[in-house]
PDB file of N, CA and C in Angstrom:
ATOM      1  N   UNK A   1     -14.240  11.650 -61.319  1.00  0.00           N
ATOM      2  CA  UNK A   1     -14.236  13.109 -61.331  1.00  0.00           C
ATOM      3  C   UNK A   1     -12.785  13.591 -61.382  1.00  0.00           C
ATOM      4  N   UNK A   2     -12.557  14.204 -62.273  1.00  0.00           N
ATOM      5  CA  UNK A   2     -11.091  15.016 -62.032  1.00  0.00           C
ATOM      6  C   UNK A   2     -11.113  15.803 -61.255  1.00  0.00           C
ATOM      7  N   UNK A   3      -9.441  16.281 -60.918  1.00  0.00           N
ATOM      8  CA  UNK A   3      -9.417  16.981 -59.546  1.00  0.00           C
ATOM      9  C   UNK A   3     -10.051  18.593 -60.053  1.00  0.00           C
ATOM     10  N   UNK A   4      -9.483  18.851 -61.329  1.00  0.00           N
ATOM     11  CA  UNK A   4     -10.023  20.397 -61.564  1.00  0.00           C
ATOM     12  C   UNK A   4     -11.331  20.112 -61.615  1.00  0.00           C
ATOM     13  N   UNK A   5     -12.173  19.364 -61.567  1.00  0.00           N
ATOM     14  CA  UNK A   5     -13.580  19.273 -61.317  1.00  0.00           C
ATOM     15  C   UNK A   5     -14.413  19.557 -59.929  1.00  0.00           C
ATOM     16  N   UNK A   6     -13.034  18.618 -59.125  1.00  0.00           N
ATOM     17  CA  UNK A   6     -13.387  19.114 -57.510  1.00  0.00           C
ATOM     18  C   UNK A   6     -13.445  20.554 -56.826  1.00  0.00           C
ATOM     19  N   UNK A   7     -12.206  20.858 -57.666  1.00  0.00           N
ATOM     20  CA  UNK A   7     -12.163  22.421 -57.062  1.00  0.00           C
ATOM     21  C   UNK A   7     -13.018  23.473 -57.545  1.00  0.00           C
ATOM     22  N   UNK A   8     -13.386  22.672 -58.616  1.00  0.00           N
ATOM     23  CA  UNK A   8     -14.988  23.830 -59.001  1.00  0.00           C
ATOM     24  C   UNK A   8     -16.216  23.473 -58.277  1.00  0.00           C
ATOM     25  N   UNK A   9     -16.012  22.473 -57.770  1.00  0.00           N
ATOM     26  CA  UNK A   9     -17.402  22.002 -57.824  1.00  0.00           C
ATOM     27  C   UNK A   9     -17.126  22.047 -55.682  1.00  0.00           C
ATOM     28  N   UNK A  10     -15.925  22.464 -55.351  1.00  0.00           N
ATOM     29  CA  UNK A  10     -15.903  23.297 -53.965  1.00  0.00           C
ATOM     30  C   UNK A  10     -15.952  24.185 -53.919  1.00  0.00           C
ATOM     31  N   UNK A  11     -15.595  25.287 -54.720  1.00  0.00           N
ATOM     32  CA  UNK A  11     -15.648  26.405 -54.997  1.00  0.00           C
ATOM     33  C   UNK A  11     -16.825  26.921 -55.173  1.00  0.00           C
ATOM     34  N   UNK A  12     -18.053  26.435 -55.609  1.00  0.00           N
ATOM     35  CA  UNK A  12     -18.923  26.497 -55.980  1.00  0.00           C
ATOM     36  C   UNK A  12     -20.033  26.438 -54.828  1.00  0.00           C
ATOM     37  N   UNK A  13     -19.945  25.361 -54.450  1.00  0.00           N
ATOM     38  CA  UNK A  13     -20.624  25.381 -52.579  1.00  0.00           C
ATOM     39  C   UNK A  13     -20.320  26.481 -51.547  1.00  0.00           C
ATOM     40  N   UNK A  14     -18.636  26.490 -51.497  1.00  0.00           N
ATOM     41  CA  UNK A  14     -18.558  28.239 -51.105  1.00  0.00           C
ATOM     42  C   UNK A  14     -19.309  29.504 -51.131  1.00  0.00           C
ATOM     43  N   UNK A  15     -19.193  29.299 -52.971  1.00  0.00           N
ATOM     44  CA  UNK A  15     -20.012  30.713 -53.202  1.00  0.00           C
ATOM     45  C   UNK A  15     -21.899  30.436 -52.869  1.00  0.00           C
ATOM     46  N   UNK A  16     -21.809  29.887 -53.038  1.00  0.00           N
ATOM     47  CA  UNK A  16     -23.561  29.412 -52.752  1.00  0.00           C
ATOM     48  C   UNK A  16     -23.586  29.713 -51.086  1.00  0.00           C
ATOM     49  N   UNK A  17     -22.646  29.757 -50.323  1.00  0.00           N
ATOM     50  CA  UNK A  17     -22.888  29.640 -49.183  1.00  0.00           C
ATOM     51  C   UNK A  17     -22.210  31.255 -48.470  1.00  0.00           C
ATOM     52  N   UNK A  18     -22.003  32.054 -49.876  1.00  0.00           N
ATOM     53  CA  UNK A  18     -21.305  33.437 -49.872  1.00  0.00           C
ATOM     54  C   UNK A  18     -20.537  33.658 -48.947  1.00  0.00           C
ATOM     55  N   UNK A  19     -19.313  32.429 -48.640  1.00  0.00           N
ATOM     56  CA  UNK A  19     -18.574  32.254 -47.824  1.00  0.00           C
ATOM     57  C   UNK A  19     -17.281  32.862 -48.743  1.00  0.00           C
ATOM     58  N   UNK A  20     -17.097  34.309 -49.312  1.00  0.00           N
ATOM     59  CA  UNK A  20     -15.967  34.562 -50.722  1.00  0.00           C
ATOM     60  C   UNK A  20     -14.589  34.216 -50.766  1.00  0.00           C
ATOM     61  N   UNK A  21     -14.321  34.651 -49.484  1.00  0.00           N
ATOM     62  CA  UNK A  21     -12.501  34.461 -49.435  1.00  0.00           C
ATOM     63  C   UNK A  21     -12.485  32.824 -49.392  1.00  0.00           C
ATOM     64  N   UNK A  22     -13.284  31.729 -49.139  1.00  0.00           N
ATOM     65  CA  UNK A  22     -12.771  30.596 -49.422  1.00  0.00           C
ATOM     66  C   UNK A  22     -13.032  30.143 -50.671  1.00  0.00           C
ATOM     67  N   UNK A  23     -14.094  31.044 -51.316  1.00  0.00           N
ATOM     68  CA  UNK A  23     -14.396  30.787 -52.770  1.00  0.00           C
ATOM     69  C   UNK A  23     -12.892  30.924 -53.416  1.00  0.00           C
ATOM     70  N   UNK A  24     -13.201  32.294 -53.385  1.00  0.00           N
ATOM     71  CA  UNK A  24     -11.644  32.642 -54.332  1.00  0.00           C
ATOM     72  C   UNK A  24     -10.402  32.020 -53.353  1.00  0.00           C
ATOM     73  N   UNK A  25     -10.590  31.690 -52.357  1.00  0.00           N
ATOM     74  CA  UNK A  25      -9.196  30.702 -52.257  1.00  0.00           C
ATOM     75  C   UNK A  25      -9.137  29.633 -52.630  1.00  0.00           C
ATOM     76  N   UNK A  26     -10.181  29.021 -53.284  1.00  0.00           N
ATOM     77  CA  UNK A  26     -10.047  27.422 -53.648  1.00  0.00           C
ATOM     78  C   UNK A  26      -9.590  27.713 -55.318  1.00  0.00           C
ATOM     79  N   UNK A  27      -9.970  28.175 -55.836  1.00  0.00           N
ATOM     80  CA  UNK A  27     -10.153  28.953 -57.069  1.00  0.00           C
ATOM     81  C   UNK A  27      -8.320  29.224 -56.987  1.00  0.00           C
ATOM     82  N   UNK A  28      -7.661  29.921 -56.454  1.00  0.00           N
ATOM     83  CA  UNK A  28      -6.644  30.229 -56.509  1.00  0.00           C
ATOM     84  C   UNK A  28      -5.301  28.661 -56.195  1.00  0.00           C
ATOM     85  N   UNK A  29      -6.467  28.601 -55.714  1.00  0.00           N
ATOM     86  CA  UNK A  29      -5.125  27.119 -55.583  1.00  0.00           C
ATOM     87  C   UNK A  29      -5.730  25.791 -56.487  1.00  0.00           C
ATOM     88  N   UNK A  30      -6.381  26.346 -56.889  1.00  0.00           N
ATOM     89  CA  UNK A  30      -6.658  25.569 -58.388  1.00  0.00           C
ATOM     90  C   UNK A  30      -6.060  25.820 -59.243  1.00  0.00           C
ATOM     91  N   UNK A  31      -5.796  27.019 -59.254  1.00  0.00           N
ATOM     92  CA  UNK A  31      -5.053  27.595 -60.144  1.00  0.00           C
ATOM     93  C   UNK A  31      -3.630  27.415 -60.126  1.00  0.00           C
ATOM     94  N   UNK A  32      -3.178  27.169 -59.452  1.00  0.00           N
ATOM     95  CA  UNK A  32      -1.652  26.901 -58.690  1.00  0.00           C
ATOM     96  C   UNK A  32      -1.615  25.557 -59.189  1.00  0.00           C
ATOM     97  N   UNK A  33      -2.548  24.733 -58.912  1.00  0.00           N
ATOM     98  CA  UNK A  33      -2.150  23.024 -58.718  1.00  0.00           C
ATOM     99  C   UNK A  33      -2.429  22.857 -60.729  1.00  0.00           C
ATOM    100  N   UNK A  34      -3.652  23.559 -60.932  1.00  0.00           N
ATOM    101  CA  UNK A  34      -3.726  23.602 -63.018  1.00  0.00           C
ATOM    102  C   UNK A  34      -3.674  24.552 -63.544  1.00  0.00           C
ATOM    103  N   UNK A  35      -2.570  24.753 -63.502  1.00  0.00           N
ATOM    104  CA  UNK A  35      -2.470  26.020 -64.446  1.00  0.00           C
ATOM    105  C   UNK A  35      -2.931  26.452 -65.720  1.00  0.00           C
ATOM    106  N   UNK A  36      -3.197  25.231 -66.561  1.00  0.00           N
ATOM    107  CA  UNK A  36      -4.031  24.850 -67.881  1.00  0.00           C
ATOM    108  C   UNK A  36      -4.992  24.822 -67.648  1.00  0.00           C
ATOM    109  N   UNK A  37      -6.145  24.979 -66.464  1.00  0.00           N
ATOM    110  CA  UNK A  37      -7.713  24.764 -66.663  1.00  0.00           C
ATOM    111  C   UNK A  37      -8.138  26.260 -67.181  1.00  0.00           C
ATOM    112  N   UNK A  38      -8.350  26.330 -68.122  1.00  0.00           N
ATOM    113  CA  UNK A  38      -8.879  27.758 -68.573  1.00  0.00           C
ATOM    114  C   UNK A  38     -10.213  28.427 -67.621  1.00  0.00           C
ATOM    115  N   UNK A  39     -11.372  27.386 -67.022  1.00  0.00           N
ATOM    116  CA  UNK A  39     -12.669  27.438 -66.120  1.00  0.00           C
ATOM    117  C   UNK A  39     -11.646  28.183 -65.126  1.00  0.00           C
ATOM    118  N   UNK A  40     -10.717  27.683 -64.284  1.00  0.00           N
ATOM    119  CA  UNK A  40     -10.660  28.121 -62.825  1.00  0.00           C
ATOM    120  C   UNK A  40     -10.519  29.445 -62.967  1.00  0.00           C
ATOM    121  N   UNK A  41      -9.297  29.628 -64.174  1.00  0.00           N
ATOM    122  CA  UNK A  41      -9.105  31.250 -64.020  1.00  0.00           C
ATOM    123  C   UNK A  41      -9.938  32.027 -64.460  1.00  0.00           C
ATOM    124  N   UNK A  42     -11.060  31.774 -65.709  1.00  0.00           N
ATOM    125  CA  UNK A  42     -11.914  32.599 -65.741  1.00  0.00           C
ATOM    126  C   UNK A  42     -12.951  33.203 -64.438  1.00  0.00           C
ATOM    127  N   UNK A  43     -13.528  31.961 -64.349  1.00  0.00           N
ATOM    128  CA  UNK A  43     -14.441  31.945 -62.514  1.00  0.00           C
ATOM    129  C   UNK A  43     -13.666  32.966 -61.962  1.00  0.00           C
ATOM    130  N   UNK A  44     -12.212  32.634 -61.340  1.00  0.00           N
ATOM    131  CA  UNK A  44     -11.864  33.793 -60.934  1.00  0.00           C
ATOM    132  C   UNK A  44     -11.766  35.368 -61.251  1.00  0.00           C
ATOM    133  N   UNK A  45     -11.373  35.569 -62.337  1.00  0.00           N
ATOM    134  CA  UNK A  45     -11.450  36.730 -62.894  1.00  0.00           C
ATOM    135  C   UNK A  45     -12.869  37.282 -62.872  1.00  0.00           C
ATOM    136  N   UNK A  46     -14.027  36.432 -63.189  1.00  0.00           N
ATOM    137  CA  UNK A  46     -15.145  36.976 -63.640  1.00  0.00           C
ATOM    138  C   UNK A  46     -16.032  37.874 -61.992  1.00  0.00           C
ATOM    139  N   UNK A  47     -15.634  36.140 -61.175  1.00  0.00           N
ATOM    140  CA  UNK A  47     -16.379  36.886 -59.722  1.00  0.00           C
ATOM    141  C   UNK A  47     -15.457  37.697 -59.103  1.00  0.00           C
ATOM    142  N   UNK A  48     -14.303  37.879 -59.549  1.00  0.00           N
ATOM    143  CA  UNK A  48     -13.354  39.137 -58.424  1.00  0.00           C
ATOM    144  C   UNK A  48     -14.262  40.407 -59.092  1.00  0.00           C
ATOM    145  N   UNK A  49     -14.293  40.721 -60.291  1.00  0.00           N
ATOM    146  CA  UNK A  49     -14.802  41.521 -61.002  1.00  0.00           C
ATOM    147  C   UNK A  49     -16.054  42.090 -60.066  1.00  0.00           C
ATOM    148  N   UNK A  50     -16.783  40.902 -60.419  1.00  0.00           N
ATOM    149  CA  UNK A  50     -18.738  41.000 -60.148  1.00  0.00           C
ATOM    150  C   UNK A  50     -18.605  41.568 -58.448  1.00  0.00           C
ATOM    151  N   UNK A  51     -17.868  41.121 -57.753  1.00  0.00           N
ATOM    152  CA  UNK A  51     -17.464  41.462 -56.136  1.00  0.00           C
ATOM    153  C   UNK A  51     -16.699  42.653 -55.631  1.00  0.00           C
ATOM    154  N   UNK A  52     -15.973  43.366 -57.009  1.00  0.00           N
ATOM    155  CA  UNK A  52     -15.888  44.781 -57.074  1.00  0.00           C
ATOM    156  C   UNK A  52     -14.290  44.719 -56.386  1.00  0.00           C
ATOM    157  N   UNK A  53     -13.765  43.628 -56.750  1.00  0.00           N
ATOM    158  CA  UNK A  53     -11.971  43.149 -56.663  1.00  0.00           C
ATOM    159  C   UNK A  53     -11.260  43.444 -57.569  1.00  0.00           C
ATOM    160  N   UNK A  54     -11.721  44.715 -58.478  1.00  0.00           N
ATOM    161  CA  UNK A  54     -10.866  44.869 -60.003  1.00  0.00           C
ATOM    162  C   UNK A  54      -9.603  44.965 -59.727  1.00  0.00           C
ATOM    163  N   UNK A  55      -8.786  45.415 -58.655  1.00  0.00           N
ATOM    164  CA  UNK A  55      -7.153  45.382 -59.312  1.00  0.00           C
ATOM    165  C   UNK A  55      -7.042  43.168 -58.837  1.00  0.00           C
ATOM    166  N   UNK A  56      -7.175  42.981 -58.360  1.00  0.00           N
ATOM    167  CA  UNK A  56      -7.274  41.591 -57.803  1.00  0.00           C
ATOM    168  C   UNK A  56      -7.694  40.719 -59.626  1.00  0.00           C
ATOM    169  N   UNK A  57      -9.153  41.617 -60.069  1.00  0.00           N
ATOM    170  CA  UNK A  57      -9.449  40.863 -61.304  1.00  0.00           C
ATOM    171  C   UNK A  57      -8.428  40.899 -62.619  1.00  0.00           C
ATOM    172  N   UNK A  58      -7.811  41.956 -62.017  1.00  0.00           N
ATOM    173  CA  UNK A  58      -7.452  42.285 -63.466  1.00  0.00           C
ATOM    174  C   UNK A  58      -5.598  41.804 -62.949  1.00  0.00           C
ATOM    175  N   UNK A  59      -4.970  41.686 -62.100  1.00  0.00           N
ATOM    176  CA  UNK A  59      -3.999  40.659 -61.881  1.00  0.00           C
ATOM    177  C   UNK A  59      -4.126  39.132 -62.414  1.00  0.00           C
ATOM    178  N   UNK A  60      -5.401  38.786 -62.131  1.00  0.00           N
ATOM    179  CA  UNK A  60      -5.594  37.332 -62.262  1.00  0.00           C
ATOM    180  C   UNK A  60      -5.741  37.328 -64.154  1.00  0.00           C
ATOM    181  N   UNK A  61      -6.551  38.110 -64.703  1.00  0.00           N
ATOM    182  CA  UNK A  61      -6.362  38.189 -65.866  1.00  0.00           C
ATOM    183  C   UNK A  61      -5.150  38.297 -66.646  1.00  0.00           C
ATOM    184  N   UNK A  62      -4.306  39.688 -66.156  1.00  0.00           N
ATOM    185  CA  UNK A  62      -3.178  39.287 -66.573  1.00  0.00           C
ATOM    186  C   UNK A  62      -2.016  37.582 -66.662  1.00  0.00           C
ATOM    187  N   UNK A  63      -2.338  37.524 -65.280  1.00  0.00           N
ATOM    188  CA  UNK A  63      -1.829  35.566 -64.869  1.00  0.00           C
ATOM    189  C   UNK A  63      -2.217  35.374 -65.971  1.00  0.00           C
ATOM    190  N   UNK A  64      -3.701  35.087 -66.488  1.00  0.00           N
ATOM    191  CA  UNK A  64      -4.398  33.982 -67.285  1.00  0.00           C
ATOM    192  C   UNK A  64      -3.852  34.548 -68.736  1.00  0.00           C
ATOM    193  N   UNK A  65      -3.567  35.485 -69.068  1.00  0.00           N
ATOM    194  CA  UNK A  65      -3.090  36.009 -70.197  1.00  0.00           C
ATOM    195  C   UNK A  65      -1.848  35.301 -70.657  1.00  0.00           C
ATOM    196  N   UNK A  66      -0.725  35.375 -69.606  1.00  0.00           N
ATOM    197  CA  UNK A  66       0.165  34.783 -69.696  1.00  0.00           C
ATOM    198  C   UNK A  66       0.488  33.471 -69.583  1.00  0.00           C
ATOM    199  N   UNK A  67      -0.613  32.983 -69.292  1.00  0.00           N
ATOM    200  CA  UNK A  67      -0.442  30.931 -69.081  1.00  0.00           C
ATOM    201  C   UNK A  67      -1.110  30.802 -70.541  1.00  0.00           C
ATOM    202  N   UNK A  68      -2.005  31.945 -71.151  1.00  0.00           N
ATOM    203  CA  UNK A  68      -3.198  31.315 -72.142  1.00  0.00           C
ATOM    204  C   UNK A  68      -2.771  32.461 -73.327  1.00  0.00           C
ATOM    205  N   UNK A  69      -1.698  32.836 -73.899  1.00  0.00           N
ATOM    206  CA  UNK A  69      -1.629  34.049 -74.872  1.00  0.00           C
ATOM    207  C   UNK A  69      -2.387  34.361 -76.289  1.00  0.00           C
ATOM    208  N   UNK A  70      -2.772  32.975 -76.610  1.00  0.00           N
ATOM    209  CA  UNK A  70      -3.212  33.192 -77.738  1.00  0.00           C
ATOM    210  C   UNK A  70      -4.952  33.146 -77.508  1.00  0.00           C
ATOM    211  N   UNK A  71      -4.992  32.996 -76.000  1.00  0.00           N
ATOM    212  CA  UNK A  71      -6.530  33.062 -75.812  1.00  0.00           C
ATOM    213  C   UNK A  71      -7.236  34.772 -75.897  1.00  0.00           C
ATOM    214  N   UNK A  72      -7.940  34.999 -76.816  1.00  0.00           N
ATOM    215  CA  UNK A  72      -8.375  36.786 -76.836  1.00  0.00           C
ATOM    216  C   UNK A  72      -8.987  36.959 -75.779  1.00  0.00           C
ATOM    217  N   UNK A  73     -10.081  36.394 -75.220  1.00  0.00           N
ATOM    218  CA  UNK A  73     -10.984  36.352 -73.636  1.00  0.00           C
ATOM    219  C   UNK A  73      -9.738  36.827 -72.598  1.00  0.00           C
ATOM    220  N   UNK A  74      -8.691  36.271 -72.353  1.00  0.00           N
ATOM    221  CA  UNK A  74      -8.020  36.839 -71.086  1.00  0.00           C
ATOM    222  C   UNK A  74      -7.247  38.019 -71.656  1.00  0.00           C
ATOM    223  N   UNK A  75      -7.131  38.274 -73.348  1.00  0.00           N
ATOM    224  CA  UNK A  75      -6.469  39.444 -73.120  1.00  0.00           C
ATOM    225  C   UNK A  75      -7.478  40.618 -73.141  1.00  0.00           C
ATOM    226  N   UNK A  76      -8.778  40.635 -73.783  1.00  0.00           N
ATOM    227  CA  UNK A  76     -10.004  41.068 -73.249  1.00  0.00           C
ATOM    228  C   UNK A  76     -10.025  41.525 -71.602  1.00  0.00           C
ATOM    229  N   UNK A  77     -10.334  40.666 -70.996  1.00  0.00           N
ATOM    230  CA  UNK A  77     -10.433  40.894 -69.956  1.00  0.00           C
ATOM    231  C   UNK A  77      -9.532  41.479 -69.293  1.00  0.00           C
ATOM    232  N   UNK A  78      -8.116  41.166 -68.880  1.00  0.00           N
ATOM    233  CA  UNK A  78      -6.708  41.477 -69.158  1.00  0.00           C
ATOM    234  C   UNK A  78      -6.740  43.097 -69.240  1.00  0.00           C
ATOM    235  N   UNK A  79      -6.922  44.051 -70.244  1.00  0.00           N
ATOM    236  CA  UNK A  79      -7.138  45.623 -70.929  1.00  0.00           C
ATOM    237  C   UNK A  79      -8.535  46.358 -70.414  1.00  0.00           C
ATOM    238  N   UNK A  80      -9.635  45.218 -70.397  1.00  0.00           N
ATOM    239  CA  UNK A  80     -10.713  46.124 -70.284  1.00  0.00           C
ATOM    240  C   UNK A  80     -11.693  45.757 -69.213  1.00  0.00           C
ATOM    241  N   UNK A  81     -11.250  45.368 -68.420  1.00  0.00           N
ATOM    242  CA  UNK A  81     -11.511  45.103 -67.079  1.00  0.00           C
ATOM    243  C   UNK A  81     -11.639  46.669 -66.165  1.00  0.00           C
ATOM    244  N   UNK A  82     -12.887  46.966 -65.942  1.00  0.00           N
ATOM    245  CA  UNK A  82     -13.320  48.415 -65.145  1.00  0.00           C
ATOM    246  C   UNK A  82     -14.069  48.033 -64.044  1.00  0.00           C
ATOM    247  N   UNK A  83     -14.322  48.889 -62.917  1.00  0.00           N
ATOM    248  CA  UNK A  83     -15.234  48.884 -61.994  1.00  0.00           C
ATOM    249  C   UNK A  83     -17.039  49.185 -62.381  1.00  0.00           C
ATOM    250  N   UNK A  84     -17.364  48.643 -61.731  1.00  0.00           N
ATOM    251  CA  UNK A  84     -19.118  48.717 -62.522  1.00  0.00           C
ATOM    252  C   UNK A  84     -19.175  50.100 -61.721  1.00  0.00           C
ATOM    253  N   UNK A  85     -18.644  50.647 -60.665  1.00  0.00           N
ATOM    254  CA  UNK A  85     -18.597  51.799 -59.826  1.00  0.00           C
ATOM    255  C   UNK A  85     -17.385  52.891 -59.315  1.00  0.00           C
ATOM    256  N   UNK A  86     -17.191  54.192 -59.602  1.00  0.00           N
ATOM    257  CA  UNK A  86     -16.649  54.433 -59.219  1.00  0.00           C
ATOM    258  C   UNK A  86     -15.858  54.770 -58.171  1.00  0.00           C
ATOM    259  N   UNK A  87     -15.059  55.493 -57.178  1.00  0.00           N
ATOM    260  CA  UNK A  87     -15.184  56.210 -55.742  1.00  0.00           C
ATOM    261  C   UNK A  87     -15.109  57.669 -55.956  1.00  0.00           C
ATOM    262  N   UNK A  88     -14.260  58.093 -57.029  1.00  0.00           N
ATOM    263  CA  UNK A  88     -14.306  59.265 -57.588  1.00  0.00           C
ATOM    264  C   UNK A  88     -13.662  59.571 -59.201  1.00  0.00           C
ATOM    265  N   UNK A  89     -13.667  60.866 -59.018  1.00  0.00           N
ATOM    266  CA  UNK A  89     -13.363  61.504 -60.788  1.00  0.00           C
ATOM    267  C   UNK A  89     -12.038  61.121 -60.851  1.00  0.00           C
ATOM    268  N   UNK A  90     -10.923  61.004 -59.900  1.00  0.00           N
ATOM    269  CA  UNK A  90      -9.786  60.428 -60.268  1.00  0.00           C
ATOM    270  C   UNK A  90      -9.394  58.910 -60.708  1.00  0.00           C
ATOM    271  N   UNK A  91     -10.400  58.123 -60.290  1.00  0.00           N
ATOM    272  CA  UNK A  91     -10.806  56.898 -60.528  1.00  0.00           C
ATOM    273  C   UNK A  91     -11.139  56.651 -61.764  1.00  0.00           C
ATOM    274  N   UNK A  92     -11.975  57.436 -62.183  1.00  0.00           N
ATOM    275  CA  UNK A  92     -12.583  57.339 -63.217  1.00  0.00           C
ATOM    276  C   UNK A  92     -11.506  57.416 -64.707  1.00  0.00           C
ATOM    277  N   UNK A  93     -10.758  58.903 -64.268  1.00  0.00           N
ATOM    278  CA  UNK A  93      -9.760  59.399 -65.316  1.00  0.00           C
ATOM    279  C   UNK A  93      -8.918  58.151 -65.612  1.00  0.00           C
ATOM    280  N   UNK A  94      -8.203  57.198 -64.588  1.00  0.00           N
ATOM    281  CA  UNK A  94      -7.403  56.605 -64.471  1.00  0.00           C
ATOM    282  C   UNK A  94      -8.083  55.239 -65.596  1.00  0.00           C
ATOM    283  N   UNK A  95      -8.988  55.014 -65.082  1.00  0.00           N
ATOM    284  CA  UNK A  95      -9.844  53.883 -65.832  1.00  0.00           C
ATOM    285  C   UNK A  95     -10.071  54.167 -67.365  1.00  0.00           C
ATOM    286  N   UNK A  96     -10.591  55.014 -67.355  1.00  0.00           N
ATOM    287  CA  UNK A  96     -10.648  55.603 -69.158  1.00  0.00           C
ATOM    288  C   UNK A  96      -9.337  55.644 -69.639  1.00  0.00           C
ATOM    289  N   UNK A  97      -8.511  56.082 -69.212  1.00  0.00           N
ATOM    290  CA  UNK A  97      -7.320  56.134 -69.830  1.00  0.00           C
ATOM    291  C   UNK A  97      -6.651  54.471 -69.985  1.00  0.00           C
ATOM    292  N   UNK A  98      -6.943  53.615 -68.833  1.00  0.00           N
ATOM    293  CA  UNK A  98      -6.562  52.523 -68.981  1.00  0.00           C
ATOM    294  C   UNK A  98      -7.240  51.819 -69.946  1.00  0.00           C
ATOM    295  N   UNK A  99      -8.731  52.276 -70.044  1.00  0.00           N
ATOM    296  CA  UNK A  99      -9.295  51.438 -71.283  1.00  0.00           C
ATOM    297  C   UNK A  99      -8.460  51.842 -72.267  1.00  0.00           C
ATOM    298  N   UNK A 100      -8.597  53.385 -73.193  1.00  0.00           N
ATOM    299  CA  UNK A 100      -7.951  53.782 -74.148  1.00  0.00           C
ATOM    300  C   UNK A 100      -6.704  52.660 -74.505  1.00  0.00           C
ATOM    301  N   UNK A 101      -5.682  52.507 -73.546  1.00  0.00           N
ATOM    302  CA  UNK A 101      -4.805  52.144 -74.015  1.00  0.00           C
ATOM    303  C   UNK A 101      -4.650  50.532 -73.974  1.00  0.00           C
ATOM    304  N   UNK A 102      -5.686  50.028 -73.763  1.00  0.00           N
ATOM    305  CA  UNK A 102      -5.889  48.947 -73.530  1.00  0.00           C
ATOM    306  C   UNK A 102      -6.125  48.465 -75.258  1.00  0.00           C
ATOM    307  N   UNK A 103      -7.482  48.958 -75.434  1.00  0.00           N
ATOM    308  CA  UNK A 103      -8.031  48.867 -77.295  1.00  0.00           C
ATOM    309  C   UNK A 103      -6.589  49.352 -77.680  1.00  0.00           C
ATOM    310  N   UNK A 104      -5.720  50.179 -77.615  1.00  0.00           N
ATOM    311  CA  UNK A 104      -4.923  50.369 -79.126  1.00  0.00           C
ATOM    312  C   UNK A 104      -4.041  49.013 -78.879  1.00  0.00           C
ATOM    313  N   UNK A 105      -3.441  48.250 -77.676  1.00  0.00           N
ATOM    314  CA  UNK A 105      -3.361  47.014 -77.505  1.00  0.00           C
ATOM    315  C   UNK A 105      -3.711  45.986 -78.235  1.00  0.00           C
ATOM    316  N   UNK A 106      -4.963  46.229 -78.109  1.00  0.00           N
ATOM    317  CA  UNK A 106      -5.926  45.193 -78.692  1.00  0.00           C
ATOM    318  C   UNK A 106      -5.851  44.624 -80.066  1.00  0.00           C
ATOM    319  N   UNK A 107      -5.909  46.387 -80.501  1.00  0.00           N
ATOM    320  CA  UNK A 107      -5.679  46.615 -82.144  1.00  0.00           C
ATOM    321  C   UNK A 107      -4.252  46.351 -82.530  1.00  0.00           C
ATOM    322  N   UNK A 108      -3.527  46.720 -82.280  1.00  0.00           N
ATOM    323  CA  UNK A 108      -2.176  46.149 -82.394  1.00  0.00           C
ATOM    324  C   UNK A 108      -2.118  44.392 -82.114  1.00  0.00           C
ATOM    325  N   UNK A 109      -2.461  43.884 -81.445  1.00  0.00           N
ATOM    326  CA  UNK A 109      -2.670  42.259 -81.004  1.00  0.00           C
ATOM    327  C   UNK A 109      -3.512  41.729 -82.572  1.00  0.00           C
ATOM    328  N   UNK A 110      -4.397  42.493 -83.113  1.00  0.00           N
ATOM    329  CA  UNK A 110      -5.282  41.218 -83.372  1.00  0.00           C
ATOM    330  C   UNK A 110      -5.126  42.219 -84.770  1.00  0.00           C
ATOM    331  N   UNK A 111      -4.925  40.578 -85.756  1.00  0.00           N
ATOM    332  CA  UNK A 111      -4.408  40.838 -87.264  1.00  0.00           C
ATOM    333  C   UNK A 111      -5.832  40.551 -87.778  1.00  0.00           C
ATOM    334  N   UNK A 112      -6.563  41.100 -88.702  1.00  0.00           N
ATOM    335  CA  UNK A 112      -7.572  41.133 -89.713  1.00  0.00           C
ATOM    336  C   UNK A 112      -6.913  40.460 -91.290  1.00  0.00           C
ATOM    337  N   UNK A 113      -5.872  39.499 -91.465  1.00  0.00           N
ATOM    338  CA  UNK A 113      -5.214  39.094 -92.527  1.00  0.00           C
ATOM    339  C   UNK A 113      -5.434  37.724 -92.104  1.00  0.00           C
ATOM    340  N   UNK A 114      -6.007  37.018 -91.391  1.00  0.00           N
ATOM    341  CA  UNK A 114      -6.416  35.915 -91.237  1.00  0.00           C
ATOM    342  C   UNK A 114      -8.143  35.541 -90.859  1.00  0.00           C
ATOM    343  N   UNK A 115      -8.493  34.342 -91.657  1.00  0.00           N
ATOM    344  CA  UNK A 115     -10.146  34.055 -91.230  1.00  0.00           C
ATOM    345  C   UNK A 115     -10.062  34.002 -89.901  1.00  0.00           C
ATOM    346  N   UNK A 116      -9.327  33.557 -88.525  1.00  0.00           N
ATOM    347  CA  UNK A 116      -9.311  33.658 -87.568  1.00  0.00           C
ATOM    348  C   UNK A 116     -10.001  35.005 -86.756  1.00  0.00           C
TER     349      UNK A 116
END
């Protein structure tokens, strides 16, 4: 078993046992020890998200953006990373606007002059 295997596969018993902060702490120092496993940082990004940790998700995305640049998924996630909920209308404004400028990002990032 590889070690980035272990730490998913502890990480994973954690969350099954909705024990979170050791979830996402194993997850994070997975991330530390492989910086190349593309799994740890997604997992992370995806459940900070689902657990309603968006500035937390969208830090870790950024990280993963920058270890993984040519990966579109973390710069995806990275720009358009929102709360499934708000707290209020200022929340909200802030978020829309962050999407907005997230897509012209996007569009600027990604060339249509290649089959890619």
């Amino acid at each position: 078993m590889y070690l980035t295997e272990l730490h998913t596969a502890i990480s994973y018993c954690y969350r099954q046992l909705n024990l979170l902060d050791e979830y996402f702490s194993t997850l994070q120092q997975g991330i530390k020890l492989y910086p190349t496993d593309e799994r740890l940082h997604f997992s992370l990004i995806i459940d900070l998200r689902q657990n309603g940790r968006i500035q937390e998700s969208i830090l870790s995305a950024d990280h993963a953006a920058k270890c993984f640049p040519d990966d579109y998924t973390f710069q995806l996630l990275k720009y358009l990373t929102v709360p499934s909920i708000y707290e209020n209308q200022a929340e909200i404004n802030f978020f829309r606007q962050r999407y907005t400028q997230g897509l012209q990002k996007l569009i600027q990032y990604t060339s249509l002059k290649t089959t890619q």
